[in-house]
N, C-alpha and C. Protein backbone atom coordinates (compact mmCIF):
# COMPACT_ATOMS: atom_id res chain seq x y z
N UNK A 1 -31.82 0.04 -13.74
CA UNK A 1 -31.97 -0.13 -12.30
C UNK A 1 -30.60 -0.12 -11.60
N UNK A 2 -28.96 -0.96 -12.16
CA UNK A 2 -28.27 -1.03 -11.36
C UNK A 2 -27.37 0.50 -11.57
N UNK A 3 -28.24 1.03 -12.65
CA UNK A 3 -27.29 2.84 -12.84
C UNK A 3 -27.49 3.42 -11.59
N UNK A 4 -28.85 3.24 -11.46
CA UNK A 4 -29.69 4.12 -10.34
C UNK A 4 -29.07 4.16 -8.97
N UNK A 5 -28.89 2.49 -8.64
CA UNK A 5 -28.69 2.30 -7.49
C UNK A 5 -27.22 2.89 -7.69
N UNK A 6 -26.11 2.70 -8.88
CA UNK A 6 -24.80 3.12 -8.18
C UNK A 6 -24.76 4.46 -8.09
N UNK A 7 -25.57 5.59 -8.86
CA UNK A 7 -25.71 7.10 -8.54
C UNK A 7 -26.13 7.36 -7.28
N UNK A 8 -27.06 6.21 -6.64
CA UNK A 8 -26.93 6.49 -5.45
C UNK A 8 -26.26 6.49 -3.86
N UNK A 9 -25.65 5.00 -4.54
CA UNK A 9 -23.93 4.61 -3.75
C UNK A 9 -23.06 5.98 -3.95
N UNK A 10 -22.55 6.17 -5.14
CA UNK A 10 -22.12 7.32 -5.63
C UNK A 10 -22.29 8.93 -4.60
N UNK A 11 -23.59 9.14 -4.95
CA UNK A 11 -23.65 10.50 -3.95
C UNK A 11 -23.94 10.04 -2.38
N UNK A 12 -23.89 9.06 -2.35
CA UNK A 12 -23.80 8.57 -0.37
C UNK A 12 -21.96 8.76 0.17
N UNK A 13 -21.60 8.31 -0.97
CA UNK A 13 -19.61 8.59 -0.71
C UNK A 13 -19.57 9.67 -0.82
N UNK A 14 -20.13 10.23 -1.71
CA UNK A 14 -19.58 12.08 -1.86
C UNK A 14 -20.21 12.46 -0.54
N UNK A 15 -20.75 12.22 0.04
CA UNK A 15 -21.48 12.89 1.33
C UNK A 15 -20.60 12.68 2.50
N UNK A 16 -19.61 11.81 2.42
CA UNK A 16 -19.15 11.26 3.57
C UNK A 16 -18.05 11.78 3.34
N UNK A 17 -17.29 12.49 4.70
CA UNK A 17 -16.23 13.35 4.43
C UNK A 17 -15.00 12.32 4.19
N UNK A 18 -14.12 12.92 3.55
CA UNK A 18 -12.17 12.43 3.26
C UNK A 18 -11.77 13.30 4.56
N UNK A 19 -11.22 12.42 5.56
CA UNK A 19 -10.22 12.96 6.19
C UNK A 19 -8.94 12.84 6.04
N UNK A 20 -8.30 13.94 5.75
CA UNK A 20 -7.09 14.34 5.01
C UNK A 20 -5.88 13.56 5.64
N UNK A 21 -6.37 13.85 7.17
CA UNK A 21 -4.87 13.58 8.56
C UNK A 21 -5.27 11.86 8.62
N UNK A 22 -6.00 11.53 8.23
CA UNK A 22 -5.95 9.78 8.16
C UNK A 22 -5.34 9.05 7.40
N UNK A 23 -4.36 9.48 6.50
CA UNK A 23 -3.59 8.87 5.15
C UNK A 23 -3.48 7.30 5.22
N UNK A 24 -4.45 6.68 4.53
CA UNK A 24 -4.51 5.59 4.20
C UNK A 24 -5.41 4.68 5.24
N UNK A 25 -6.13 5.20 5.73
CA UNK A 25 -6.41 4.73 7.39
C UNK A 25 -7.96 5.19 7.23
N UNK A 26 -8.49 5.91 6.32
CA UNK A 26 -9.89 6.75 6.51
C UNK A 26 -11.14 6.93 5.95
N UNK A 27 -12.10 6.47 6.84
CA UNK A 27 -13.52 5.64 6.79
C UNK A 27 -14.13 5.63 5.54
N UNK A 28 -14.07 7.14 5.17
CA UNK A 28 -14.79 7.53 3.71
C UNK A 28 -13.77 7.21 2.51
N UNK A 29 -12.62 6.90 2.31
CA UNK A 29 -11.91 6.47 0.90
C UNK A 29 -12.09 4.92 1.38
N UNK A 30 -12.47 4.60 2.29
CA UNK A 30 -12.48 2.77 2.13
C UNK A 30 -13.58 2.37 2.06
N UNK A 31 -14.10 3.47 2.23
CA UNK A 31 -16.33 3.32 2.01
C UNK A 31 -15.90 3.43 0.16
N UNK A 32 -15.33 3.92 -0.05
CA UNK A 32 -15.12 4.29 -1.72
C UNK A 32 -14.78 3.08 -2.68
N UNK A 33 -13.50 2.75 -1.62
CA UNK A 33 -13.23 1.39 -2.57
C UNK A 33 -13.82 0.29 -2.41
N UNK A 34 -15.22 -0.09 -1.19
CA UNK A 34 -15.69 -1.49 -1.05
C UNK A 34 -16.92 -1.13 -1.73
N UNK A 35 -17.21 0.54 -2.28
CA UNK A 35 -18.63 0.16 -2.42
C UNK A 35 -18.00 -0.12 -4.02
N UNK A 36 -17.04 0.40 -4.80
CA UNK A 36 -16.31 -0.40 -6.18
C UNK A 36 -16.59 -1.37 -6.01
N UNK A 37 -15.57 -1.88 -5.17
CA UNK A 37 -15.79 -3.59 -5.16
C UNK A 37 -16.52 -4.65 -5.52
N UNK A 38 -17.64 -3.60 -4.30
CA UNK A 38 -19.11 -4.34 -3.92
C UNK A 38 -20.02 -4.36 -5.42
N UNK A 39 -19.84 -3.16 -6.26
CA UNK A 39 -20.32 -3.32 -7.48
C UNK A 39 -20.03 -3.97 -8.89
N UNK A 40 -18.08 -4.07 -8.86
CA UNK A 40 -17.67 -4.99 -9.25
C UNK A 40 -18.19 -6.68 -9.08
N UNK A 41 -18.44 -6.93 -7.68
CA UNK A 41 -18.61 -8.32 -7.86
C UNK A 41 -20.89 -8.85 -7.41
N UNK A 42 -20.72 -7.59 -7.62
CA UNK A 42 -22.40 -7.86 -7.97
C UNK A 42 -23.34 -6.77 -6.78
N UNK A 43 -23.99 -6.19 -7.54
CA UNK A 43 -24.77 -5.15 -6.11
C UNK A 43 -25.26 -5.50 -4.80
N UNK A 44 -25.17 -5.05 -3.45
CA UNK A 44 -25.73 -5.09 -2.20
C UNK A 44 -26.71 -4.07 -1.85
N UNK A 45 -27.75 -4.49 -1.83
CA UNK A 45 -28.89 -3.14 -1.33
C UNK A 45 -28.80 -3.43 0.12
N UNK A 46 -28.53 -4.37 0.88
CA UNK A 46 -28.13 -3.98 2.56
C UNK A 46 -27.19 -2.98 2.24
N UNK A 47 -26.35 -3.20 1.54
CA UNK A 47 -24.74 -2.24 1.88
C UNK A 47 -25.35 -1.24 1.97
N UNK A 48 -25.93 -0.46 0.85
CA UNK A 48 -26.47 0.48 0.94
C UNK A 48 -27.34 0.93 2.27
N UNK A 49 -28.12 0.26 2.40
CA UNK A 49 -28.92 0.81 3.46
C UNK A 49 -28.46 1.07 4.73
N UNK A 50 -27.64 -0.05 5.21
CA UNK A 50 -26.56 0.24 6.04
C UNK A 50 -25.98 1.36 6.01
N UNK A 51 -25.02 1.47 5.26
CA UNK A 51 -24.33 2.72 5.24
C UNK A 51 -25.32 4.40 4.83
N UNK A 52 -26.58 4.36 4.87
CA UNK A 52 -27.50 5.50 5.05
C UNK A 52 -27.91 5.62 6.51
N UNK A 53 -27.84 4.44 6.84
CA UNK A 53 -28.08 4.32 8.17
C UNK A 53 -27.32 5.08 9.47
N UNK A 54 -25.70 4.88 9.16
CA UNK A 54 -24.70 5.40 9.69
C UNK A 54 -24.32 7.12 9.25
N UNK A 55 -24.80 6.78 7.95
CA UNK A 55 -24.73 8.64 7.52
C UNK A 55 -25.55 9.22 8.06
N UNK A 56 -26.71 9.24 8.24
CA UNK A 56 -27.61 9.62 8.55
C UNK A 56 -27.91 9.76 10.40
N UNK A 57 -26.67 9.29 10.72
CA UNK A 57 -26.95 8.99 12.43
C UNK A 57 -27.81 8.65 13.26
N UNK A 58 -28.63 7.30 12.28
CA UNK A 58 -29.76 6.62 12.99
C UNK A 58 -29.27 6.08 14.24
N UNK A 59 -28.02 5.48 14.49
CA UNK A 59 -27.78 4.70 15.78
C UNK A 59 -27.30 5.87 16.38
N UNK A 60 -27.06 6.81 16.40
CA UNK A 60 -26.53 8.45 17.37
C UNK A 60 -27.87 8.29 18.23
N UNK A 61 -29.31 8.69 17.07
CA UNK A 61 -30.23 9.60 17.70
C UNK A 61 -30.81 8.06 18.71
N UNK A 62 -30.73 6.50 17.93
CA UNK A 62 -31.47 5.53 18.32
C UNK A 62 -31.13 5.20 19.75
N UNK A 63 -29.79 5.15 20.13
CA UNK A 63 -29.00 5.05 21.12
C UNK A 63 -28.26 6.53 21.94
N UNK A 64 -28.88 7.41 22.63
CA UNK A 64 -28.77 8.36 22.68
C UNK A 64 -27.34 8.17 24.01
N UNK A 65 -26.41 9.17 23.95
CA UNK A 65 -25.40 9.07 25.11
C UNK A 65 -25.53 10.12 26.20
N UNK A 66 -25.77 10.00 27.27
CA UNK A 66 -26.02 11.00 28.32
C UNK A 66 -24.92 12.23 28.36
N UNK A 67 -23.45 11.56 27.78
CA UNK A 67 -22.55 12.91 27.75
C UNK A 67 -21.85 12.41 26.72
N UNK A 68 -21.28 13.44 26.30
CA UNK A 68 -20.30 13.78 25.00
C UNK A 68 -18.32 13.54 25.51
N UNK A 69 -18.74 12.90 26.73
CA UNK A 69 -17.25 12.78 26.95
C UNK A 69 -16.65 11.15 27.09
N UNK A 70 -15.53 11.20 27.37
CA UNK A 70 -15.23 9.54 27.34
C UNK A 70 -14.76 9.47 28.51
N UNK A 71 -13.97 8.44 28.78
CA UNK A 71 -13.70 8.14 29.89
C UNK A 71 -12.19 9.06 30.09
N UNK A 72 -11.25 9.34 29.05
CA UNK A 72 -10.44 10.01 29.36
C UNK A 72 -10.31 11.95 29.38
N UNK A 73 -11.75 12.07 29.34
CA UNK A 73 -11.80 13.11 29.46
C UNK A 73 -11.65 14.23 28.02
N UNK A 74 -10.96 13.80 27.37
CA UNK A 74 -10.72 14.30 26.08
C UNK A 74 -11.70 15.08 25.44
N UNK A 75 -11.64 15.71 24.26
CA UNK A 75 -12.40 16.28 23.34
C UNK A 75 -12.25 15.69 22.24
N UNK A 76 -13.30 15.94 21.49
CA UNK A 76 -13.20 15.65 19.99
C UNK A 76 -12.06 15.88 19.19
N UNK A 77 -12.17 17.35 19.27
CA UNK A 77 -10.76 17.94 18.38
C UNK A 77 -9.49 17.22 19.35
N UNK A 78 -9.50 17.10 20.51
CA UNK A 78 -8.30 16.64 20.63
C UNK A 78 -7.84 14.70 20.09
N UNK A 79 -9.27 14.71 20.31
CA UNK A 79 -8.95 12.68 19.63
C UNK A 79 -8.55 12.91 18.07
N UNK A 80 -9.09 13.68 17.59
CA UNK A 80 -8.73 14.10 16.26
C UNK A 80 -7.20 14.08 15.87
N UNK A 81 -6.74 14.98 16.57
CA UNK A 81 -5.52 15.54 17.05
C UNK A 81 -4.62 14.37 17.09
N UNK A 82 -4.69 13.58 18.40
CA UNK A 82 -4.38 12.17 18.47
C UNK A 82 -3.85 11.18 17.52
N UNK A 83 -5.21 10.91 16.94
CA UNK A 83 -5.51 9.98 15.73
C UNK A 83 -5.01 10.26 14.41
N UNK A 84 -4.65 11.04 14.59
CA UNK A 84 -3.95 11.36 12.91
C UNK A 84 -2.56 10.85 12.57
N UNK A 85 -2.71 10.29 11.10
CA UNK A 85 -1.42 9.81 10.58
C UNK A 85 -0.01 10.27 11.58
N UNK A 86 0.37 11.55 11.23
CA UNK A 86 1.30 11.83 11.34
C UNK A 86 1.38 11.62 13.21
N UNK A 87 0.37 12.52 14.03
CA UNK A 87 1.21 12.49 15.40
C UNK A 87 1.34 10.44 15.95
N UNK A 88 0.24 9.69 15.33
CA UNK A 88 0.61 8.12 15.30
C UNK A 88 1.69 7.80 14.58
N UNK A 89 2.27 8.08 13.58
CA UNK A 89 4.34 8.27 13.34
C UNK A 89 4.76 8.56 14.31
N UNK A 90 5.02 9.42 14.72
CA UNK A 90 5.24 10.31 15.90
C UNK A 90 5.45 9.28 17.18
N UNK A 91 4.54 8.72 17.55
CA UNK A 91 4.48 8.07 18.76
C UNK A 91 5.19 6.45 18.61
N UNK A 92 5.30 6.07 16.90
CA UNK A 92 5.64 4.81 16.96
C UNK A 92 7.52 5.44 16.84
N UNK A 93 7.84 6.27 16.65
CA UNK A 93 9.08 6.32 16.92
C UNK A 93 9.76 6.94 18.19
N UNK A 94 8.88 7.54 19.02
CA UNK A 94 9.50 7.48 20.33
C UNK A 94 9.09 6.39 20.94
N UNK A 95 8.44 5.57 20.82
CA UNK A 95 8.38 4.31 21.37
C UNK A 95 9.67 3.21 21.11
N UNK A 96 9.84 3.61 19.82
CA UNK A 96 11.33 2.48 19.91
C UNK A 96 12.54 2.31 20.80
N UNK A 97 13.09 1.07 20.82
CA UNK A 97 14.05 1.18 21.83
C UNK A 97 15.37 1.52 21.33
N UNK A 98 15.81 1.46 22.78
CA UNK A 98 17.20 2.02 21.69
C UNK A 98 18.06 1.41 20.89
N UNK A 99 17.79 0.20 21.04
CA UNK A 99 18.60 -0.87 20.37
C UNK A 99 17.83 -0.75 18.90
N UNK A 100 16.49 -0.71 18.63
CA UNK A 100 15.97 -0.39 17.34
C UNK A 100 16.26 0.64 16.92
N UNK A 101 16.56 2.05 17.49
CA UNK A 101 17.31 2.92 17.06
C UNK A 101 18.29 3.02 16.70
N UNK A 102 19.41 2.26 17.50
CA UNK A 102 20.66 2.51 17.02
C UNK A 102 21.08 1.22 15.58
N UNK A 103 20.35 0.09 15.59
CA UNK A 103 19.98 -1.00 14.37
C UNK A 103 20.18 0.25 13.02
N UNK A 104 18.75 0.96 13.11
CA UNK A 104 18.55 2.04 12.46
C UNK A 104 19.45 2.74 11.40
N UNK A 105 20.04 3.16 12.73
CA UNK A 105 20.91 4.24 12.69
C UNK A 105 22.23 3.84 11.83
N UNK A 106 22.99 2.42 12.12
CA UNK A 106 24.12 2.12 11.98
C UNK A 106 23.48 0.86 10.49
N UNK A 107 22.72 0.59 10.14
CA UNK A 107 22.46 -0.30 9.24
C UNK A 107 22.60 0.04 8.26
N UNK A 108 23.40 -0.63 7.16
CA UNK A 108 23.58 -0.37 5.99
C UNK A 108 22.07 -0.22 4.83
N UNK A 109 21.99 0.88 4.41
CA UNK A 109 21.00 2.15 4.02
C UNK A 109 20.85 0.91 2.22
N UNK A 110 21.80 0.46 1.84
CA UNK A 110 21.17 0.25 0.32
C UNK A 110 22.39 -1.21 -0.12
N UNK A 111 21.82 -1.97 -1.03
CA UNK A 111 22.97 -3.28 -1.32
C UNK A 111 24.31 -3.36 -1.55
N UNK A 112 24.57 -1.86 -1.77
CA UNK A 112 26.00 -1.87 -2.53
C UNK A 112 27.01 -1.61 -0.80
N UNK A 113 26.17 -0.89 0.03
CA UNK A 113 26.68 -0.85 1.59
C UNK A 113 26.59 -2.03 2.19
N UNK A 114 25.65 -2.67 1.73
CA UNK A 114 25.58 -4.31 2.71
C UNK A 114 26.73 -4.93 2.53
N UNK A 115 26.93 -4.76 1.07
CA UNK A 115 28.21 -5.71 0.34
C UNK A 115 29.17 -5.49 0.81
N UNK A 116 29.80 -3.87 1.20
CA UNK A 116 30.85 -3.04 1.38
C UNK A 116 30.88 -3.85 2.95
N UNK A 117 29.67 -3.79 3.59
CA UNK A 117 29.88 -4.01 5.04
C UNK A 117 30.20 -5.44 5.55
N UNK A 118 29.81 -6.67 4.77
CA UNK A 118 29.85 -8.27 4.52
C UNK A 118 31.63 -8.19 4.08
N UNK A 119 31.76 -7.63 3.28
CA UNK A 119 33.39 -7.49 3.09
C UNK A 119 34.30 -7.09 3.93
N UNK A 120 33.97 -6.11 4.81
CA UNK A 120 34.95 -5.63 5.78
C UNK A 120 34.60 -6.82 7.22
N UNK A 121 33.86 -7.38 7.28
CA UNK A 121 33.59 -8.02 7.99
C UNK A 121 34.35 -9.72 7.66
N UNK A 122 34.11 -10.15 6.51
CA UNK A 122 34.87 -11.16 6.19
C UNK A 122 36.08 -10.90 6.14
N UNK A 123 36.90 -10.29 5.74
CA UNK A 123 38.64 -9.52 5.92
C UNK A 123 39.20 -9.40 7.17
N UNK A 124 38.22 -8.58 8.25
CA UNK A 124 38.48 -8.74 9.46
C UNK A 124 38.69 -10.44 10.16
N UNK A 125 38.02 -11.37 9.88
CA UNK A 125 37.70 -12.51 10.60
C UNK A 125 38.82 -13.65 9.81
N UNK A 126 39.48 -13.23 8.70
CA UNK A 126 40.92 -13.94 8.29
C UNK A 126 42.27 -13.54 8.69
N UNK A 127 41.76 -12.29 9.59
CA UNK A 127 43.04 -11.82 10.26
C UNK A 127 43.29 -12.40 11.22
């Protein structure tokens, strides 16, 4: 019985797409590792059903939306676009200031530079 049910956890994840541009962030590899989990620490037949529920787009058709747009006007492909790993990098580093930039920029990169830099700094301050 609990083979059954995980062949069927099993091909419910394979059904649910990997999005590639989500690196580490994305619905279907974390549907992957809780339904492990979930079988590791003893089976859920809600989980399951739940998540057929959402595959299956029972709350889409149950709750129907008069339009396909949001409030900012956007498209799909462009929230897509948006939302992805990389252009969210992207935005957390032009957001920094410049003082976190220049921190950055001028901070000693590895221990043997910290040391180098703690030294020229103590030498200076006995002068």
């Amino acid at each position: 019985m609990a083979a059954s049910r995980y062949r069927r956890f099993l091909k419910l994840c394979e059904e649910w797409p990997v999005d590639e541009t989500k690196r580490g962030r994305d619905l279907g590899a974390f549907l992957r590792q809780r339904v492990a989990q979930a079988f590791r620490e003893g089976e859920n037949t809600k989980m399951y059903e739940s998540l057929a529920r959402l595959h299956s787009n029972y709350y889409k058709h149950k709750y129907p939306r008069p339009r396909d747009t949001s409030f900012s006007g956007l498209s799909v492909e462009e929230y897509k676009l948006i939302l992805s790993t990389d252009t969210l990098e992207e935005f957390k580093e032009t957001n920094k200031s410049m003082w976190t930039k220049l921190q950055e920029k001028f901070a000693p990169k590895g221990p043997e530079e910290k040391q180098k830099m703690w030294a020229q700094v103590l030498s200076r301050s006995r002068t």
